[in-house]
C-alpha atoms as a PDB file:
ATOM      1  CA  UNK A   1      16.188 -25.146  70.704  1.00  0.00           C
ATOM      2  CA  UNK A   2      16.068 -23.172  67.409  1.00  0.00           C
ATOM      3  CA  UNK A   3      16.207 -19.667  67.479  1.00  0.00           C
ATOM      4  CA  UNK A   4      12.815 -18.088  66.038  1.00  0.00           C
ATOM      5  CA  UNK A   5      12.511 -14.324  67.127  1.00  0.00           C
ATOM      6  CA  UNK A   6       9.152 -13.468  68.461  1.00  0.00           C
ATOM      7  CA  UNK A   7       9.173 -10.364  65.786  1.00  0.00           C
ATOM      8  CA  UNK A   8       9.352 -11.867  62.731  1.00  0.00           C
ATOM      9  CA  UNK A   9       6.751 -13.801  60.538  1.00  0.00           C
ATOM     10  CA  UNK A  10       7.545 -17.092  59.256  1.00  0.00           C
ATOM     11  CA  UNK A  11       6.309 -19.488  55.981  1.00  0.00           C
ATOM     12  CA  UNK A  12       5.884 -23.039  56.354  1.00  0.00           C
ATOM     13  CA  UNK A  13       9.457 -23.098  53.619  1.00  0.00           C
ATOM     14  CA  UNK A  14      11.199 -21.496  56.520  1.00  0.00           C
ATOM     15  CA  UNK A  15      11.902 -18.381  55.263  1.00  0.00           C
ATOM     16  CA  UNK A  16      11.429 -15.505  57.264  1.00  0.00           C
ATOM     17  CA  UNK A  17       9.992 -11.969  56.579  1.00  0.00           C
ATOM     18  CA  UNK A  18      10.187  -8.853  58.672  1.00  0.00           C
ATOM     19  CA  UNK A  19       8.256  -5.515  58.394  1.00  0.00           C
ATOM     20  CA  UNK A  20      10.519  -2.560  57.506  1.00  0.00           C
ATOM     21  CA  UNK A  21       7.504   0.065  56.792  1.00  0.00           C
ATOM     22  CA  UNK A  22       4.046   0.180  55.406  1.00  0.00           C
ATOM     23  CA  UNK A  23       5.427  -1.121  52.402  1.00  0.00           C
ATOM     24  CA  UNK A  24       8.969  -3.152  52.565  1.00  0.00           C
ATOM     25  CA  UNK A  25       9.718  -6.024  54.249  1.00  0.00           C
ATOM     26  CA  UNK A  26      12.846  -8.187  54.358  1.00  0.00           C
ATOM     27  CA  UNK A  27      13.203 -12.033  53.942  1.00  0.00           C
ATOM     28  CA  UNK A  28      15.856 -14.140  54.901  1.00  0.00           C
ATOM     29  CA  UNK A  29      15.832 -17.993  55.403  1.00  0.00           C
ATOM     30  CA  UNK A  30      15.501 -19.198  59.103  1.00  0.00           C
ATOM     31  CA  UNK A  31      18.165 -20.714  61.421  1.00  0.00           C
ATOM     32  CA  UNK A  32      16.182 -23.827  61.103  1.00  0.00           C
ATOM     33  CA  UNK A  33      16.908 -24.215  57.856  1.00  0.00           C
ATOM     34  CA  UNK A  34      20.059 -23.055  57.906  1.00  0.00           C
ATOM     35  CA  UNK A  35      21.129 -25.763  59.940  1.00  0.00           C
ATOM     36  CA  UNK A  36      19.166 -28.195  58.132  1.00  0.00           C
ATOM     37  CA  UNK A  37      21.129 -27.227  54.648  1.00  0.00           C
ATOM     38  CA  UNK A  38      24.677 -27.203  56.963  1.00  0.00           C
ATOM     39  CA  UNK A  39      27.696 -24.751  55.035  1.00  0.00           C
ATOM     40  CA  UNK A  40      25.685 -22.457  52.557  1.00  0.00           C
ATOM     41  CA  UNK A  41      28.906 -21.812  49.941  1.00  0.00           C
ATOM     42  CA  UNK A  42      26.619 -19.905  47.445  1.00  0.00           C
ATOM     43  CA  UNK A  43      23.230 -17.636  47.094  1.00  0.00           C
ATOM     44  CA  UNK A  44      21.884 -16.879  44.016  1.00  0.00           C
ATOM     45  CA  UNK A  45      20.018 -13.943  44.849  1.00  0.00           C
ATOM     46  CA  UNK A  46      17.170 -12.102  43.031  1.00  0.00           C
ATOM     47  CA  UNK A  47      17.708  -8.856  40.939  1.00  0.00           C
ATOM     48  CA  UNK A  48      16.524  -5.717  41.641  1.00  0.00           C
ATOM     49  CA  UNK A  49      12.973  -5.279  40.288  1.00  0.00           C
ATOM     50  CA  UNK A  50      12.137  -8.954  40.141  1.00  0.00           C
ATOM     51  CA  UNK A  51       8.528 -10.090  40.595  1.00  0.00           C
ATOM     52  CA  UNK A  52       7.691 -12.152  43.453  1.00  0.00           C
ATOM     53  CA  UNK A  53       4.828 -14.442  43.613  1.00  0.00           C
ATOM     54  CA  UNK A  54       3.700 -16.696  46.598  1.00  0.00           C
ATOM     55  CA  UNK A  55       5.033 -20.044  46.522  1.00  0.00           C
ATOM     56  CA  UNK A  56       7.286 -19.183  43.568  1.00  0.00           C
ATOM     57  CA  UNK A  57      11.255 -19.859  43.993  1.00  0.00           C
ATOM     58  CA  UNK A  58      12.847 -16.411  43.615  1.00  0.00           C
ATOM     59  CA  UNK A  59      16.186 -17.333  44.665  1.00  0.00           C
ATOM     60  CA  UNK A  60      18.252 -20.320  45.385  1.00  0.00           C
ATOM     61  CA  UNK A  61      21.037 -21.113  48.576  1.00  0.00           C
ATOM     62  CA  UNK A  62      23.421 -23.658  47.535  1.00  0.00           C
ATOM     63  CA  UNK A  63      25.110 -25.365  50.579  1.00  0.00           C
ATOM     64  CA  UNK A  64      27.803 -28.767  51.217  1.00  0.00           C
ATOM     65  CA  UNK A  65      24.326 -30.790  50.961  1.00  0.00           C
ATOM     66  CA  UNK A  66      22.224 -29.461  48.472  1.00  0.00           C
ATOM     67  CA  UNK A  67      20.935 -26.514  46.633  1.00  0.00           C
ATOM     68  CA  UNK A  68      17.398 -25.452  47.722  1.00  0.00           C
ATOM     69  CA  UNK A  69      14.860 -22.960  45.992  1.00  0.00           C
ATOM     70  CA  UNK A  70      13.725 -19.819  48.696  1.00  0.00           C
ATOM     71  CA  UNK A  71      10.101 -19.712  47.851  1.00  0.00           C
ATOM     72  CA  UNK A  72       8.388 -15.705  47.552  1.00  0.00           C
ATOM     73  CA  UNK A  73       6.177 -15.085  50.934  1.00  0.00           C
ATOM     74  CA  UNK A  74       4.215 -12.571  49.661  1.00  0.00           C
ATOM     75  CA  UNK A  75       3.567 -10.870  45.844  1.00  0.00           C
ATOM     76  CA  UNK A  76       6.135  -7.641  45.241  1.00  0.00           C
ATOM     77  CA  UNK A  77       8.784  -6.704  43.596  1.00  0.00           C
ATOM     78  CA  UNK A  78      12.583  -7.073  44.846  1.00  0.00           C
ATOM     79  CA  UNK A  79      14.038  -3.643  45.233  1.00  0.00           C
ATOM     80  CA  UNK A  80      17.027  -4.582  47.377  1.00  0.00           C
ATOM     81  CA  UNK A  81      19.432  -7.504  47.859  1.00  0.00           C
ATOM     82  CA  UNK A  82      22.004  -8.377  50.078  1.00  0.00           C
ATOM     83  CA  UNK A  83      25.655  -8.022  48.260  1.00  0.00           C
ATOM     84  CA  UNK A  84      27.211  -8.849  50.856  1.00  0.00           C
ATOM     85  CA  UNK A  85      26.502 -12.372  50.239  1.00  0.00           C
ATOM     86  CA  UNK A  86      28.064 -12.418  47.410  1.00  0.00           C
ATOM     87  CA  UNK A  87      31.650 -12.378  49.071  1.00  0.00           C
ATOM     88  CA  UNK A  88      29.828 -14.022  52.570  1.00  0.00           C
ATOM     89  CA  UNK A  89      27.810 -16.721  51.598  1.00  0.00           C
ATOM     90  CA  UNK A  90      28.025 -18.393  55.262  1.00  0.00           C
ATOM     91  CA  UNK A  91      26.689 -15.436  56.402  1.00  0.00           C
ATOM     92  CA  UNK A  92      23.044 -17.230  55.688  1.00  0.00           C
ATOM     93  CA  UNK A  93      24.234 -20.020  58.600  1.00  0.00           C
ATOM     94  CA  UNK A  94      26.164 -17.598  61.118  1.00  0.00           C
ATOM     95  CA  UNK A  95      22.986 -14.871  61.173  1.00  0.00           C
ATOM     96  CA  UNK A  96      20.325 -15.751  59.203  1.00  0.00           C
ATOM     97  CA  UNK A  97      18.518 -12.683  61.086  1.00  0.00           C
ATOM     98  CA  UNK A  98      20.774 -10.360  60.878  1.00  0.00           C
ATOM     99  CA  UNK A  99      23.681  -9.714  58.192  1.00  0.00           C
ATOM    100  CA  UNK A 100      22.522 -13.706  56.193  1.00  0.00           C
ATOM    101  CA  UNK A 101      19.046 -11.693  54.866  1.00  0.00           C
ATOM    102  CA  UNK A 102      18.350 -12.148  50.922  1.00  0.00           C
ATOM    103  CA  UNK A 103      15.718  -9.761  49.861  1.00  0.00           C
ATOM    104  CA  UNK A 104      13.800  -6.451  50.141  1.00  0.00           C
ATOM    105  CA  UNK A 105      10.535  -6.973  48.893  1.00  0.00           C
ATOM    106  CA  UNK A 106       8.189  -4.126  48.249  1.00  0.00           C
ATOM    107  CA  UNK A 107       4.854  -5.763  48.708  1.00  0.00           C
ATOM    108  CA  UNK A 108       1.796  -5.153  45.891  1.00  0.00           C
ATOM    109  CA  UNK A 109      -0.674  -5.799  48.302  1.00  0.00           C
ATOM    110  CA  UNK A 110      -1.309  -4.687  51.926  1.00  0.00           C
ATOM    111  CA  UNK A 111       1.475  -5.389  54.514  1.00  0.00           C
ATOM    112  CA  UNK A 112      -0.201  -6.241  57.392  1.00  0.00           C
ATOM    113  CA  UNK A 113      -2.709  -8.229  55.775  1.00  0.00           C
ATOM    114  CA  UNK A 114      -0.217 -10.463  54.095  1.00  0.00           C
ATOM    115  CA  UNK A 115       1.863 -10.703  57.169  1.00  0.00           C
ATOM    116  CA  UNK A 116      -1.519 -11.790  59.471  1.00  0.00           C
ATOM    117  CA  UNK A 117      -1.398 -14.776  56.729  1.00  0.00           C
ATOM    118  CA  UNK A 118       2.197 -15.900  57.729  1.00  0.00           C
ATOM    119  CA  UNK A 119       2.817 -17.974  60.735  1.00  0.00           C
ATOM    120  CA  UNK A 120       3.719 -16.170  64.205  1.00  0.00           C
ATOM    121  CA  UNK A 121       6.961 -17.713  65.951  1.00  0.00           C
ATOM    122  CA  UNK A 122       4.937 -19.820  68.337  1.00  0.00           C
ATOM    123  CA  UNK A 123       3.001 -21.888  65.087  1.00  0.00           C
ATOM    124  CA  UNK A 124       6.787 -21.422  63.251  1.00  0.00           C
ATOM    125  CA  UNK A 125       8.066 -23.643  66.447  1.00  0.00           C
ATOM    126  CA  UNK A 126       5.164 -25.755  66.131  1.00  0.00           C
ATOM    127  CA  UNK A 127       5.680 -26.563  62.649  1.00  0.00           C
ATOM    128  CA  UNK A 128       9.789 -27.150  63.370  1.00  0.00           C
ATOM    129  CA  UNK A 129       9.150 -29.300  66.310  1.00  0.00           C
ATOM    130  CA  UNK A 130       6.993 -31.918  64.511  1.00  0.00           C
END
């Protein structure tokens, strides 16, 4: 079974997006679709101060298969991203909740409102089990 951490929020384009403070939250893609996309060799991340808009591509993981867009899950701006990538691309498949994150977003709206909108990890599994 997929691991999908009861504390995190999830969007039906399996990314991921956890609360950092009352206004930050950070977004990675999930282990689901990490294994789905098999050997990510390249993230094109977003830039500092980027605008993110629901259901907008804001960044793109290229793996062996394919190259997929990573959709915003929530409206803010980008005010960190993960270098680390840069050199560890594979960190996306080996811990997509931990070091494999893409994004801090500060969010333009309410935090907790816009989370309550996401999916909890039980719908998440629902979704992935289909």
């Amino acid at each position: 079974m997929t691991n999908v951490p009861d504390s995190l929020r999830y969007t039906a384009e399996h990314e991921w997006v956890e609360k950092i403070d009352a206004e930050h939250v950070r977004v990675g893609i999930t282990a689901f679709a990490a294994e789905q996309l098999g050997d990510v060799v390249f993230v094109q991340s977003p830039s500092v101060d980027d605008e993110v808009t629901p259901g907008e591509s804001f960044a793109e993981v290229e793996s062996t298969k394919s190259v997929s867009d990573i959709y915003g899950p929530l409206s803010g701006t980008v005010t960190e991203v993960n270098n680390a990538l840069d050199d560890a691309p594979d960190l996306v498949n080996s811990e997509p909740y931990g070091q494999g994150w893409l994004a801090v977003i500060r969010v333009s709206g309410d935090v907790d409102a816009e989370l309550a909108q996401m999916l909890d990890a039980a719908a998440y599994q629902a979704l992935i089990a289909e």
